[in-house]
C-alpha atoms as a PDB file:
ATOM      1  CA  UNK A   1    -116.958  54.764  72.169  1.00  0.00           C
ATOM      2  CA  UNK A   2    -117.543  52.040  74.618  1.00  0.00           C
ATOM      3  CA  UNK A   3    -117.496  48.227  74.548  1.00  0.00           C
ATOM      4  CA  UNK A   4    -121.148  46.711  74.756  1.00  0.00           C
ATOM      5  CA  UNK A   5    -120.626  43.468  76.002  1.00  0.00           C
ATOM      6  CA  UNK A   6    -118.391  40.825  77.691  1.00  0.00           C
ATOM      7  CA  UNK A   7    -117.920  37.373  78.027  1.00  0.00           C
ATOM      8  CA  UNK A   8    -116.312  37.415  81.408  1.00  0.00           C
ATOM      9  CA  UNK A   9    -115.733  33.297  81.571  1.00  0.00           C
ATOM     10  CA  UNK A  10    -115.209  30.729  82.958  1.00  0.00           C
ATOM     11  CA  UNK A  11    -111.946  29.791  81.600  1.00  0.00           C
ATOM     12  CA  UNK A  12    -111.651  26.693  79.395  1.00  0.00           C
ATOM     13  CA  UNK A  13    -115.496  26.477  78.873  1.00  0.00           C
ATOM     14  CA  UNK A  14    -115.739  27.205  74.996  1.00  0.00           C
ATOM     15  CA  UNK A  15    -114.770  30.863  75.225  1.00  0.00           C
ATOM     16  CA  UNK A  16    -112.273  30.797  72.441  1.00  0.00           C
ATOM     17  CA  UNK A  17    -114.692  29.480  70.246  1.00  0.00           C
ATOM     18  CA  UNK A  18    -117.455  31.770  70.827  1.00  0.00           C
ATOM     19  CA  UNK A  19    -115.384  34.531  70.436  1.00  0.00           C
ATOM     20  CA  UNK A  20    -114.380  33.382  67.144  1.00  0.00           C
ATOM     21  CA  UNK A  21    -117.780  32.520  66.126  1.00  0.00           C
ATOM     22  CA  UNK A  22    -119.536  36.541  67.594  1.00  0.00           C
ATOM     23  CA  UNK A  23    -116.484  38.317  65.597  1.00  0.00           C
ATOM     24  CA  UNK A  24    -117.951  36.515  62.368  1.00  0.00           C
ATOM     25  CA  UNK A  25    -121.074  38.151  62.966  1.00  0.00           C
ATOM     26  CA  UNK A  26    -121.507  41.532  60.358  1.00  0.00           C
ATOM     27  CA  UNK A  27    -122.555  43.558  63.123  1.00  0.00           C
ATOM     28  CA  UNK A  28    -120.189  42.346  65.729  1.00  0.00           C
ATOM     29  CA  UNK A  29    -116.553  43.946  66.080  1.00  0.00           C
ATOM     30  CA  UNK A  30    -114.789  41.949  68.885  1.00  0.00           C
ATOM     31  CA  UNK A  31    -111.315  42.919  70.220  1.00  0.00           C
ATOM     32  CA  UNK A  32    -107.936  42.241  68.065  1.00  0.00           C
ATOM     33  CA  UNK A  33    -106.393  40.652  71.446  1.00  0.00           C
ATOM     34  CA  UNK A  34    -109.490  37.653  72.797  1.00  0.00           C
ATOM     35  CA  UNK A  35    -108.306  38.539  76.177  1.00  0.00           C
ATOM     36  CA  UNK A  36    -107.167  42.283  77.594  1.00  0.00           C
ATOM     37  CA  UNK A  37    -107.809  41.645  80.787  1.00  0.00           C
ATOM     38  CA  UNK A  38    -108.159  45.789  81.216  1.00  0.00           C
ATOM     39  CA  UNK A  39    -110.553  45.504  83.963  1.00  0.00           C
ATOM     40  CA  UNK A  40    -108.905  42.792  85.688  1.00  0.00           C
ATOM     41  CA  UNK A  41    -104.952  43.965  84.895  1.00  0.00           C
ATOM     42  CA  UNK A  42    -104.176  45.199  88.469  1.00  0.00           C
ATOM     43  CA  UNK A  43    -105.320  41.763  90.199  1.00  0.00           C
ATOM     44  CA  UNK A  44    -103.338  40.192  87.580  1.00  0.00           C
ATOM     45  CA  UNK A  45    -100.135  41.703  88.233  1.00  0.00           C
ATOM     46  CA  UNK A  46    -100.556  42.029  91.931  1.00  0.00           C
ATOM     47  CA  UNK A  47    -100.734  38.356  91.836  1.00  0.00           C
ATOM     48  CA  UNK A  48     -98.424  37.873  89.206  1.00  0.00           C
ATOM     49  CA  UNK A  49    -100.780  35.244  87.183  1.00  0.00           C
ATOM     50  CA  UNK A  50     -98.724  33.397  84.690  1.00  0.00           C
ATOM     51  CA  UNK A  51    -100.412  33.421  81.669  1.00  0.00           C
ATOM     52  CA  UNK A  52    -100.335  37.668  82.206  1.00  0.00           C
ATOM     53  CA  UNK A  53     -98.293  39.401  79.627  1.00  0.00           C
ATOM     54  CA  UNK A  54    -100.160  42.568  78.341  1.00  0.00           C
ATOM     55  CA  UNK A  55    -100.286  45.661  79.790  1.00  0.00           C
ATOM     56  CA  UNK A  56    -103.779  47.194  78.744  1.00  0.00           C
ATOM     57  CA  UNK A  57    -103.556  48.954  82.021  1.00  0.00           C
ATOM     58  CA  UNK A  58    -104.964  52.833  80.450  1.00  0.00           C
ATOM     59  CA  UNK A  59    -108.927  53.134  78.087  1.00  0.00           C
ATOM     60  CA  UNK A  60    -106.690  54.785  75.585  1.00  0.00           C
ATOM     61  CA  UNK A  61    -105.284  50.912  75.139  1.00  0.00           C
ATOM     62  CA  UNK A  62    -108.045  49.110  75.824  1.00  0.00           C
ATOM     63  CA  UNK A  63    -110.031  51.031  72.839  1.00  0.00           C
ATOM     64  CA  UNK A  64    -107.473  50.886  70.331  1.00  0.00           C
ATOM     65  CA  UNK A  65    -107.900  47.030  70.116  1.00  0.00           C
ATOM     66  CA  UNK A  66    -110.930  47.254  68.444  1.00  0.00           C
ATOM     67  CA  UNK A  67    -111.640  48.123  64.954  1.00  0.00           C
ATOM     68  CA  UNK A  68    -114.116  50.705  64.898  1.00  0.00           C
ATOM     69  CA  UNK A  69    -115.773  51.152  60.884  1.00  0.00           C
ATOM     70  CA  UNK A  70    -119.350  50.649  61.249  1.00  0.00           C
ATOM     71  CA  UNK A  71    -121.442  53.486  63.435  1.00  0.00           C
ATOM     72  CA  UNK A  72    -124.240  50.436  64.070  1.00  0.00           C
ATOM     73  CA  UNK A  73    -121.511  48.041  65.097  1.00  0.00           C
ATOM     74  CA  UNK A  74    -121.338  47.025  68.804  1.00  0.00           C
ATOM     75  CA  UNK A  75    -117.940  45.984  70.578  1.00  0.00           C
ATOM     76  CA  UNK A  76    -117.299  42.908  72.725  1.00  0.00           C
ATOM     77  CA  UNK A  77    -114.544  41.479  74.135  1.00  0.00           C
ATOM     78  CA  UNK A  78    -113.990  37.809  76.458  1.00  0.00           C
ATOM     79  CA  UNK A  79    -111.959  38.058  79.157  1.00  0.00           C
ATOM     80  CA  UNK A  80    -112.342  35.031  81.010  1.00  0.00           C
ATOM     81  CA  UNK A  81    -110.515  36.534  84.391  1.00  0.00           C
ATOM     82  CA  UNK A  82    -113.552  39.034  84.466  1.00  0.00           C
ATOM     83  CA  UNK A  83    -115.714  36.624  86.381  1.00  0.00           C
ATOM     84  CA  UNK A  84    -113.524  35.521  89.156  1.00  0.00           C
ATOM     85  CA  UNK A  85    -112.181  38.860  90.823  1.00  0.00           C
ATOM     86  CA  UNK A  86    -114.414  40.977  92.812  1.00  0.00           C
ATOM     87  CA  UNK A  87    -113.717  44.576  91.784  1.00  0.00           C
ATOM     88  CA  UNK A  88    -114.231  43.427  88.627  1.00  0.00           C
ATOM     89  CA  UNK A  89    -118.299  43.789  87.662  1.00  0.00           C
ATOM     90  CA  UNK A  90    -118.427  47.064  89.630  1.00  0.00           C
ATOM     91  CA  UNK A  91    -115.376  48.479  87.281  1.00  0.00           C
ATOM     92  CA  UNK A  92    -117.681  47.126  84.303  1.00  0.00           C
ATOM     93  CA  UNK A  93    -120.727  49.076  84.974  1.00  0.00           C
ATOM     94  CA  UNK A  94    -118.869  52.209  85.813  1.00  0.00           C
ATOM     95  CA  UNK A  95    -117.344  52.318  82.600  1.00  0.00           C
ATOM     96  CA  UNK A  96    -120.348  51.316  80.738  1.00  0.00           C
ATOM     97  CA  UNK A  97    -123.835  51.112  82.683  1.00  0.00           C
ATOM     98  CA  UNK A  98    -125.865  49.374  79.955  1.00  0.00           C
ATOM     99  CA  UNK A  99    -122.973  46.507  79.557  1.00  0.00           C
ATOM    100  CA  UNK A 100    -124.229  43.314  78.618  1.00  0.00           C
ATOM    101  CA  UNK A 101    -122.807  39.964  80.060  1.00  0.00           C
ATOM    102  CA  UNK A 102    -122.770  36.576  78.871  1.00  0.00           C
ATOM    103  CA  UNK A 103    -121.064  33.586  81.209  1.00  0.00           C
ATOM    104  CA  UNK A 104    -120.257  30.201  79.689  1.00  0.00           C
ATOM    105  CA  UNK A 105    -120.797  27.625  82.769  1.00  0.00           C
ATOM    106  CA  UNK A 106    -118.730  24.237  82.524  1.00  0.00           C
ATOM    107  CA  UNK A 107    -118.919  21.059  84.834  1.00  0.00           C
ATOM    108  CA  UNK A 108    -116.565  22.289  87.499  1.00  0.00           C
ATOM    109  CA  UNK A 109    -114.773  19.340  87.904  1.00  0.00           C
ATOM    110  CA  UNK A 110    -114.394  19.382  84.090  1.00  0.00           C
ATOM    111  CA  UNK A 111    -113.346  22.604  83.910  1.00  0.00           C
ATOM    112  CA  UNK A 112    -110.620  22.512  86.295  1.00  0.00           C
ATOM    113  CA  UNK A 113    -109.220  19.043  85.437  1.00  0.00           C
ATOM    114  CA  UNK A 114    -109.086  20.439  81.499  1.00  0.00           C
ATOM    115  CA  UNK A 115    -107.319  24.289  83.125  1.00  0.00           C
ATOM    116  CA  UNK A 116    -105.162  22.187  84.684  1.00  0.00           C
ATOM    117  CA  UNK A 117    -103.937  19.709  81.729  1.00  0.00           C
ATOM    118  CA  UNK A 118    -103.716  23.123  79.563  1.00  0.00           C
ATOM    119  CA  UNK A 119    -101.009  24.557  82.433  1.00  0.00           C
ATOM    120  CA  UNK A 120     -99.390  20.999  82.254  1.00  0.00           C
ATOM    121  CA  UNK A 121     -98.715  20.820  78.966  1.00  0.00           C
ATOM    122  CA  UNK A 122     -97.968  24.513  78.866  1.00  0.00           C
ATOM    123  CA  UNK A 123     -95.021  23.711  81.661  1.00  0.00           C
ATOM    124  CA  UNK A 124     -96.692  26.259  83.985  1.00  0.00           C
ATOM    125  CA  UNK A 125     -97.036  23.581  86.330  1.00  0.00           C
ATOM    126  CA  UNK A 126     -95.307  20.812  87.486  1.00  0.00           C
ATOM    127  CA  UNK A 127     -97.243  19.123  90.417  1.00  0.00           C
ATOM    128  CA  UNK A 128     -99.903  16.563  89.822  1.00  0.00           C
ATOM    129  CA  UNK A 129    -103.320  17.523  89.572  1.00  0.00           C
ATOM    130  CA  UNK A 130    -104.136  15.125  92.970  1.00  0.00           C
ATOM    131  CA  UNK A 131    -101.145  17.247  94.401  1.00  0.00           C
ATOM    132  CA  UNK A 132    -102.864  20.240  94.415  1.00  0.00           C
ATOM    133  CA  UNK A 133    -106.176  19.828  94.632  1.00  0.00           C
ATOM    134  CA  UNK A 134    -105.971  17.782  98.183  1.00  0.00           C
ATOM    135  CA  UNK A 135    -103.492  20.032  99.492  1.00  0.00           C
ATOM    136  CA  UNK A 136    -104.868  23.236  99.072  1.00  0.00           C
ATOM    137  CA  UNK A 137    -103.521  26.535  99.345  1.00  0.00           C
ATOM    138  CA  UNK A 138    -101.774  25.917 102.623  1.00  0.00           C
ATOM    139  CA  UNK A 139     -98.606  24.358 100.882  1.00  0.00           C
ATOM    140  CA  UNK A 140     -96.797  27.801  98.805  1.00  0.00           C
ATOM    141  CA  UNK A 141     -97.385  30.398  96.906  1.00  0.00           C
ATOM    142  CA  UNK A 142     -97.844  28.716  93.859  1.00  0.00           C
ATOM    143  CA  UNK A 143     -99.750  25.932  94.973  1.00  0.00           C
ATOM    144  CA  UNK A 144    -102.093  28.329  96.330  1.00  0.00           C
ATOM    145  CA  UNK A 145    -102.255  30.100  92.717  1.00  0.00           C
ATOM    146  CA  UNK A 146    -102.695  26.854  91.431  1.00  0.00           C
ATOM    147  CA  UNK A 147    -105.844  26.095  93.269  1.00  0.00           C
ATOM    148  CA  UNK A 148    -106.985  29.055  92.631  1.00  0.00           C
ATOM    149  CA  UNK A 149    -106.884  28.457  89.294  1.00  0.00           C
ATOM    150  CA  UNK A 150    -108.453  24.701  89.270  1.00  0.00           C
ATOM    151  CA  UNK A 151    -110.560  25.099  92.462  1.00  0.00           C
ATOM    152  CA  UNK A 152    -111.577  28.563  93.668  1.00  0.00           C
ATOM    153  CA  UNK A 153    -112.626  29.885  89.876  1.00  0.00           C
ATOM    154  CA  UNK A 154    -114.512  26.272  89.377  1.00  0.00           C
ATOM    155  CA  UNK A 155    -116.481  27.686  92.497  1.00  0.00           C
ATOM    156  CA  UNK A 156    -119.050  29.720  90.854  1.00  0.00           C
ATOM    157  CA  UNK A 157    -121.867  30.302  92.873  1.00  0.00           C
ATOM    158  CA  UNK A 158    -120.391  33.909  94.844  1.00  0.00           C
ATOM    159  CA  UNK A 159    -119.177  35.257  91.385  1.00  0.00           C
ATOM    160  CA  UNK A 160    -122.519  34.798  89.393  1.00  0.00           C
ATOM    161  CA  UNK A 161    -124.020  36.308  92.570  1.00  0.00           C
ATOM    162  CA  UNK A 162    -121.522  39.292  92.062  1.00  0.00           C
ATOM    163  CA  UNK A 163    -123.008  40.144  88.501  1.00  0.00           C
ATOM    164  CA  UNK A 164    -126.243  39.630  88.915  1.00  0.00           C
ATOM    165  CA  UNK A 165    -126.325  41.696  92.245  1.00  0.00           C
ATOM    166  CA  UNK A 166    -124.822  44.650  89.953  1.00  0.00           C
ATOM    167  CA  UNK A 167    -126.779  44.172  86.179  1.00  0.00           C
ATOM    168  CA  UNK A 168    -129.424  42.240  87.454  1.00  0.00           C
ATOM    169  CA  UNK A 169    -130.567  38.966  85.462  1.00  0.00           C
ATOM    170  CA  UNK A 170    -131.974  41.020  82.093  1.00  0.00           C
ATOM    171  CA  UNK A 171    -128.395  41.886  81.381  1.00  0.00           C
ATOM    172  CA  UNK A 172    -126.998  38.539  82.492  1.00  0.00           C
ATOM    173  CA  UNK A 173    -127.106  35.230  79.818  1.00  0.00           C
ATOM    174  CA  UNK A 174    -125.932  32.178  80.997  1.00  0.00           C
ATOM    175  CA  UNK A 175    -124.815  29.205  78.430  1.00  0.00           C
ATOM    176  CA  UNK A 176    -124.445  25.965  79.543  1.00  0.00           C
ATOM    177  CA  UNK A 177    -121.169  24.284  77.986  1.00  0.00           C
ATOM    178  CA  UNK A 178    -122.724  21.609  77.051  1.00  0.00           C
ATOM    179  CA  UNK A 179    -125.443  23.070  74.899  1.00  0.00           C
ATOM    180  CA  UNK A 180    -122.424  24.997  73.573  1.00  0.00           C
ATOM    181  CA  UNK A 181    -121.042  21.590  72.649  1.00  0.00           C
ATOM    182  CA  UNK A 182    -124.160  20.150  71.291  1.00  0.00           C
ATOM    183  CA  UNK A 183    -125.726  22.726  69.303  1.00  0.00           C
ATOM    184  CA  UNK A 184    -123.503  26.129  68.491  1.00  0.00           C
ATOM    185  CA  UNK A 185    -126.123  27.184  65.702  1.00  0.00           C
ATOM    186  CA  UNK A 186    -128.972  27.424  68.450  1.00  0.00           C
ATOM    187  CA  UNK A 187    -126.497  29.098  71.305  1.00  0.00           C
ATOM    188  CA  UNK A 188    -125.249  31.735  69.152  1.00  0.00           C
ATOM    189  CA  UNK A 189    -129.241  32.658  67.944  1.00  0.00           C
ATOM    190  CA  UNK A 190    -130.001  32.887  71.817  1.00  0.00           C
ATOM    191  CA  UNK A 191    -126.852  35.208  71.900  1.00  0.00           C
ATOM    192  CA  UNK A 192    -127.586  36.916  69.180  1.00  0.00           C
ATOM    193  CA  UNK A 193    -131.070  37.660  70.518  1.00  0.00           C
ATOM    194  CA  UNK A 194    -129.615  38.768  74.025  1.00  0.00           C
ATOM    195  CA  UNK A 195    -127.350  41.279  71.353  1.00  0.00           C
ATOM    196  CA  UNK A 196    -130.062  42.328  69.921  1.00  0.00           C
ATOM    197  CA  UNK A 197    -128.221  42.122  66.269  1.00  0.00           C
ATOM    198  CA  UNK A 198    -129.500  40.053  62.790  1.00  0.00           C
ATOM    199  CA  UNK A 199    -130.162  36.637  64.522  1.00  0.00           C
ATOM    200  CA  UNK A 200    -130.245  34.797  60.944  1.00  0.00           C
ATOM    201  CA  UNK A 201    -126.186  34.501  61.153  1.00  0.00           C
ATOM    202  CA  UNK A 202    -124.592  31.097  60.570  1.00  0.00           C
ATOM    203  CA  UNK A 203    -121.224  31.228  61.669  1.00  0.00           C
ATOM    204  CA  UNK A 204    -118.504  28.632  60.775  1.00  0.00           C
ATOM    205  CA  UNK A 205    -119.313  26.407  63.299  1.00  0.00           C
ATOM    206  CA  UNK A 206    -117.385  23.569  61.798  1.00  0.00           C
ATOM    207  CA  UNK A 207    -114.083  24.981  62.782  1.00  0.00           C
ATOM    208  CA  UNK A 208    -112.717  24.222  66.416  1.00  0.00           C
ATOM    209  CA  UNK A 209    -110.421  26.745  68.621  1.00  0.00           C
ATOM    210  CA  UNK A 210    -108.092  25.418  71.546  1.00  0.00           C
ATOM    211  CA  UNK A 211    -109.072  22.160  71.769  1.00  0.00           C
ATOM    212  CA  UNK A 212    -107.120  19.543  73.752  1.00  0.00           C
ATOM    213  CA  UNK A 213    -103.962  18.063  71.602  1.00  0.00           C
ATOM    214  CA  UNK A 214     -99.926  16.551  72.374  1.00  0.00           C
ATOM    215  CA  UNK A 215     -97.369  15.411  70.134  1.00  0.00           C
ATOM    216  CA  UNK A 216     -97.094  11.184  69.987  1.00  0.00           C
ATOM    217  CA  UNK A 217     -92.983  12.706  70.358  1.00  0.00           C
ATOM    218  CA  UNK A 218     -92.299  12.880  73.859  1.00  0.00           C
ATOM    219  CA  UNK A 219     -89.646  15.226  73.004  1.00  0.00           C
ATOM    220  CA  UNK A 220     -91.839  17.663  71.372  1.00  0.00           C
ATOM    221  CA  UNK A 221     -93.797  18.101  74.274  1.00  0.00           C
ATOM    222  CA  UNK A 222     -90.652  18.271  76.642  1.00  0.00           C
ATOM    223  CA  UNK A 223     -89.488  21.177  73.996  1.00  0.00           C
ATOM    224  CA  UNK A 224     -93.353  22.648  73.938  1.00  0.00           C
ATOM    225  CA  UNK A 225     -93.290  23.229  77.909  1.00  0.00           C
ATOM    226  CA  UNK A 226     -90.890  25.523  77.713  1.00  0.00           C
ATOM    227  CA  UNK A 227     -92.530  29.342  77.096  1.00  0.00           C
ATOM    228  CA  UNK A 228     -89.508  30.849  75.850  1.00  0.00           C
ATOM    229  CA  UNK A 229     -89.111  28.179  73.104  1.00  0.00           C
ATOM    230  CA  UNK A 230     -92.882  28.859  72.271  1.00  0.00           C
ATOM    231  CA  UNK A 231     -92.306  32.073  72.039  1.00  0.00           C
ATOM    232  CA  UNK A 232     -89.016  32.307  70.002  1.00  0.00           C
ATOM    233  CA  UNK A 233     -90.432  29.428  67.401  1.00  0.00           C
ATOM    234  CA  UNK A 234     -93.640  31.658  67.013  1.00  0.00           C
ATOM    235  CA  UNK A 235     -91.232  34.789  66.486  1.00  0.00           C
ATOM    236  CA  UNK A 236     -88.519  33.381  63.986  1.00  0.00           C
ATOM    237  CA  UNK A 237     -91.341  30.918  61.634  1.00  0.00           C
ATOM    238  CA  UNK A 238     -94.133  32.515  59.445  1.00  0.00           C
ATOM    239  CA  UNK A 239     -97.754  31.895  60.177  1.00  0.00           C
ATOM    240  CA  UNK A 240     -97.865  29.387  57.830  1.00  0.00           C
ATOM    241  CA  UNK A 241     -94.926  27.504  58.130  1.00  0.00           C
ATOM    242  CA  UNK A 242     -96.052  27.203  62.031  1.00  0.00           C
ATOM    243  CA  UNK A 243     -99.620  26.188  61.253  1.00  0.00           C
ATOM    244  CA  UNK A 244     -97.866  22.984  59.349  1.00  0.00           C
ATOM    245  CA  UNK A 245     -95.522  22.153  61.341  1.00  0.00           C
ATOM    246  CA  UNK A 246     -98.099  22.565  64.441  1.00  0.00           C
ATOM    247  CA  UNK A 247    -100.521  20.130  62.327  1.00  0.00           C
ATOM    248  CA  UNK A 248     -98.143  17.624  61.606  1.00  0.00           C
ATOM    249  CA  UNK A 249     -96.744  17.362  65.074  1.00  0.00           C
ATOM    250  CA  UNK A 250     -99.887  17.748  67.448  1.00  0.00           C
ATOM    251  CA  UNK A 251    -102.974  15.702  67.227  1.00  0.00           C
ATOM    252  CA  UNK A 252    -106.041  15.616  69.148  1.00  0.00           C
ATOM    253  CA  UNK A 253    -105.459  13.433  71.760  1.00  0.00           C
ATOM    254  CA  UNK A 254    -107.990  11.686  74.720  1.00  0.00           C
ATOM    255  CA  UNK A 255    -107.754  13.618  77.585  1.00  0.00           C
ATOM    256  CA  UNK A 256    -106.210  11.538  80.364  1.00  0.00           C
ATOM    257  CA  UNK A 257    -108.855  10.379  82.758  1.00  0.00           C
ATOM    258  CA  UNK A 258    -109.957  11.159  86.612  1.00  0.00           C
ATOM    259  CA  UNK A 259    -109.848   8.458  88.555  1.00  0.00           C
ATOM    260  CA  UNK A 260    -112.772   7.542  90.815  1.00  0.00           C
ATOM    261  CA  UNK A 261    -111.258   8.624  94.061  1.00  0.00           C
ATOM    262  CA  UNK A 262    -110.386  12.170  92.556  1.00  0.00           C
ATOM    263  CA  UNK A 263    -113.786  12.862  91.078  1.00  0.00           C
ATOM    264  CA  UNK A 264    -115.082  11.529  94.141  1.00  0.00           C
ATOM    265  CA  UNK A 265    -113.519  14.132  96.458  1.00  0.00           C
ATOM    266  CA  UNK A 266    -114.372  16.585  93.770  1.00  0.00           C
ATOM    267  CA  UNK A 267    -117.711  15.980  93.940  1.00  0.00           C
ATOM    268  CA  UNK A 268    -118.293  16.244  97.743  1.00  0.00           C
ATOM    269  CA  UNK A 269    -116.289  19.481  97.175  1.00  0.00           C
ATOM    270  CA  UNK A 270    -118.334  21.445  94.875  1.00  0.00           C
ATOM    271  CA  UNK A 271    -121.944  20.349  95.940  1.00  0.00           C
ATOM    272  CA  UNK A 272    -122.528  22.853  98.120  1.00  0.00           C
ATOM    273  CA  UNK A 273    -121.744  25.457  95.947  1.00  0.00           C
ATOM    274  CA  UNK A 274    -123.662  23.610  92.844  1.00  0.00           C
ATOM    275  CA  UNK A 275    -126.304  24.296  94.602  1.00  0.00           C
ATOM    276  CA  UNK A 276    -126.537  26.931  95.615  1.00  0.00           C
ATOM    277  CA  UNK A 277    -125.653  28.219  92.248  1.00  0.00           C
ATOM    278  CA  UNK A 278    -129.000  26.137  90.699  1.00  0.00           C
ATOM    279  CA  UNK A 279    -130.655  28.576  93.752  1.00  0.00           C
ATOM    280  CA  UNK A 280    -130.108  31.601  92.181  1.00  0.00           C
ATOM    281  CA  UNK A 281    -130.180  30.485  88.718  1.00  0.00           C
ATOM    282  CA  UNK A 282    -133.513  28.902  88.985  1.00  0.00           C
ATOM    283  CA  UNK A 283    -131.906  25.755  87.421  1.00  0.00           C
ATOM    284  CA  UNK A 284    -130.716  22.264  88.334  1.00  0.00           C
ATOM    285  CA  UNK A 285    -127.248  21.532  87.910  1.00  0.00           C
ATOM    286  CA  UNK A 286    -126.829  18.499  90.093  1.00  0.00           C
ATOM    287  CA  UNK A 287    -125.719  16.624  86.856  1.00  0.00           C
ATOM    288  CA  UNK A 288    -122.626  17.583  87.321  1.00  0.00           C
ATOM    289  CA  UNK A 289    -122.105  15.714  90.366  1.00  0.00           C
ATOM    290  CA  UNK A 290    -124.172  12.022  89.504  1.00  0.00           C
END
C-alpha cells in the first residue's frame, strides 16, 4: 500500500477542517492520527517542536494508521509541517512517485497572528506576539522557534517552489483560505476533481473544527495553559462528559486585534515574498497586503 495524497499545510489555514470534510468522502480513507508527521519526524525532534509527541518514525507505523477495507479506496493524510522543511517533498516522492499534493494558502499575516494566539492560549508561549516578531531569532532558542513558527512558515514563496520543482504543477492544487471560508461545497468539488474520486459528495460542511474560542473564566484559561492538566482532564473524563464541559466553558470568542503599527511592519515584511509567490503561481496575491 501507499498513501496517495497529502495536504502538507500551511498550519492554521483550514486544514483540520478539510481533513474532516475528505475522510467523509466514500472513497477517501484518511489517517486515524490528522497529523503523523512521518516524513517530517526527524526535523521535528532534532528541533524539539513543541506540539511533537508521536513517534511515527518507521512505514510499518505510518501504514497502520490508516484503515485499509476498500481495494478502490485512496489514502491521504495532512501534515501541515510537510510544507515547511526541505527534505521533506523529496522524501514524498521517493516513497510514492505519483503523490498528489494539495496546499491551503492563508494571509500570512493572518496566519501567523492566529498560530500564534493558538500557542498562547495553549501556554506554549509566553512572550507577546510584538515580542517576537520584531526581535527575531537573534534573542534564544525559543524565540527563534517561535518565529519560525509565526514568521519563517508564513514565508511561502521558497517552499511552494520546493514542490513544484519536484511534482511539477499537475500534481500540485493550491486553495486559497478564503475560498475555503466562503464556499467549502465548491473547494472540495475542485479537490475532488484533482482526486479524481465521485465529485457529487456533499460533506457536512456545517460543522466547524479548531476554530478560535476562551473561557469568559480567567481561571479556566490559566488552568487550560497548562499541557499536563490538558492532558490528565482528557485522560481521567469520558468523551462525552469532556465535550460538555468543553461547550459550556469555551465559547467562540473575537480574536484580539493587530494593531496598525504591527500589521504595518508585517506588511513591509512579507511583500517581497508575496510576490514572488503570485510569480510562480501565476496569481495576484497583493490583497493580502492593502
Amino acid at each position: 500500500m501507499k498513501v496517495d495524497f497529502f495536504i502538507v499545510g500551511a498550519p492554521k489555514a483550514g486544514t483540520t477542517s478539510l481533513y474532516h470534510y475528505l475522510n467523509e468522502h466514500p472513497k477517501i480513507i484518511m489517517s486515524k492520527e490528522k497529523e503523523p508527521d512521518y516524513f517530517s519526524h526527524e526535523a521535528l525532534k532534532n528541533q524539539n517542536i513543541y506540539y511533537y509527541n508521536m513517534q511515527i518514525d518507521t512505514e510499518e507505523k505510518y501504514h497502520s494508521l490508516f484503515n485499509v477495507e476498500r481495494d478502490d479506496s485512496i489514502l491521504g493524510e495532512a501534515s501541515v509541517s510537510y510544507l515547511f522543511y526541505e527534505d521533506v517533498p523529496a522524501k514524498i516522492k521517493q516513497y510514492n512517485k505519483h503523490a498528489k499534493i494539495i496546499i491551503v494558502l492563508r494571509n500570512p499575516i493572518e496566519r501567523a497572528y492566529s498560530h500564534y494566539l493558538m500557542d498562547f492560549r495553549l501556554g506554549l508561549v509566553q512572550n507577546t506576539f510584538e515580542e517576537i516578531i520584531y526581535r527575531g531569532s537573534s534573542v534564544s532558542k525559543d524565540f527563534e522557534l517561535h518565529y519560525q513558527q509565526y514568521i519563517e512558515v508564513s514565508q511561502y514563496f521558497s517552499q511552494i517552489e520546493r514542490y513544484l520543482k519536484i511534482f511539477g504543477k499537475e500534481n500540485i492544487h493550491i486553495i486559497d483560505y478564503e475560498d475555503l471560508q466562503k464556499d467549502q461545497e465548491a473547494v472540495l468539488k475542485n479537490i475532488f476533481l484533482f482526486l479524481e474520486v465521485e465529485t457529487d459528495y456533499q460533506a457536512n460542511i456545517k460543522k466547524e473544527y479548531n476554530t478560535f474560542s476562551m473561557s469568559k473564566y480567567s481561571i479556566i484559561n490559566w488552568f487550560y495553559s497548562f499541557f499536563l492538566f490538558r492532558r490528565i482532564v482528557k485522560f481521567i473524563l469520558p468523551k462525552k462528559i469532556l465535550k460538555i464541559i468543553t461547550t459550556f466553558f469555551f465559547q467562540k470568542n473575537k480574536k484580539p486585534i493587530l494593531s496598525f503599527d504591527t500589521r504595518f511592519y508585517l506588511q513591509n515584511l512579507f511583500k517581497k515574498d508575496i510576490q514572488q509567490l503570485g510569480v510562480i503561481l501565476n496569481k495576484d496575491f497583493s490583497k493580502w497586503i492593502k
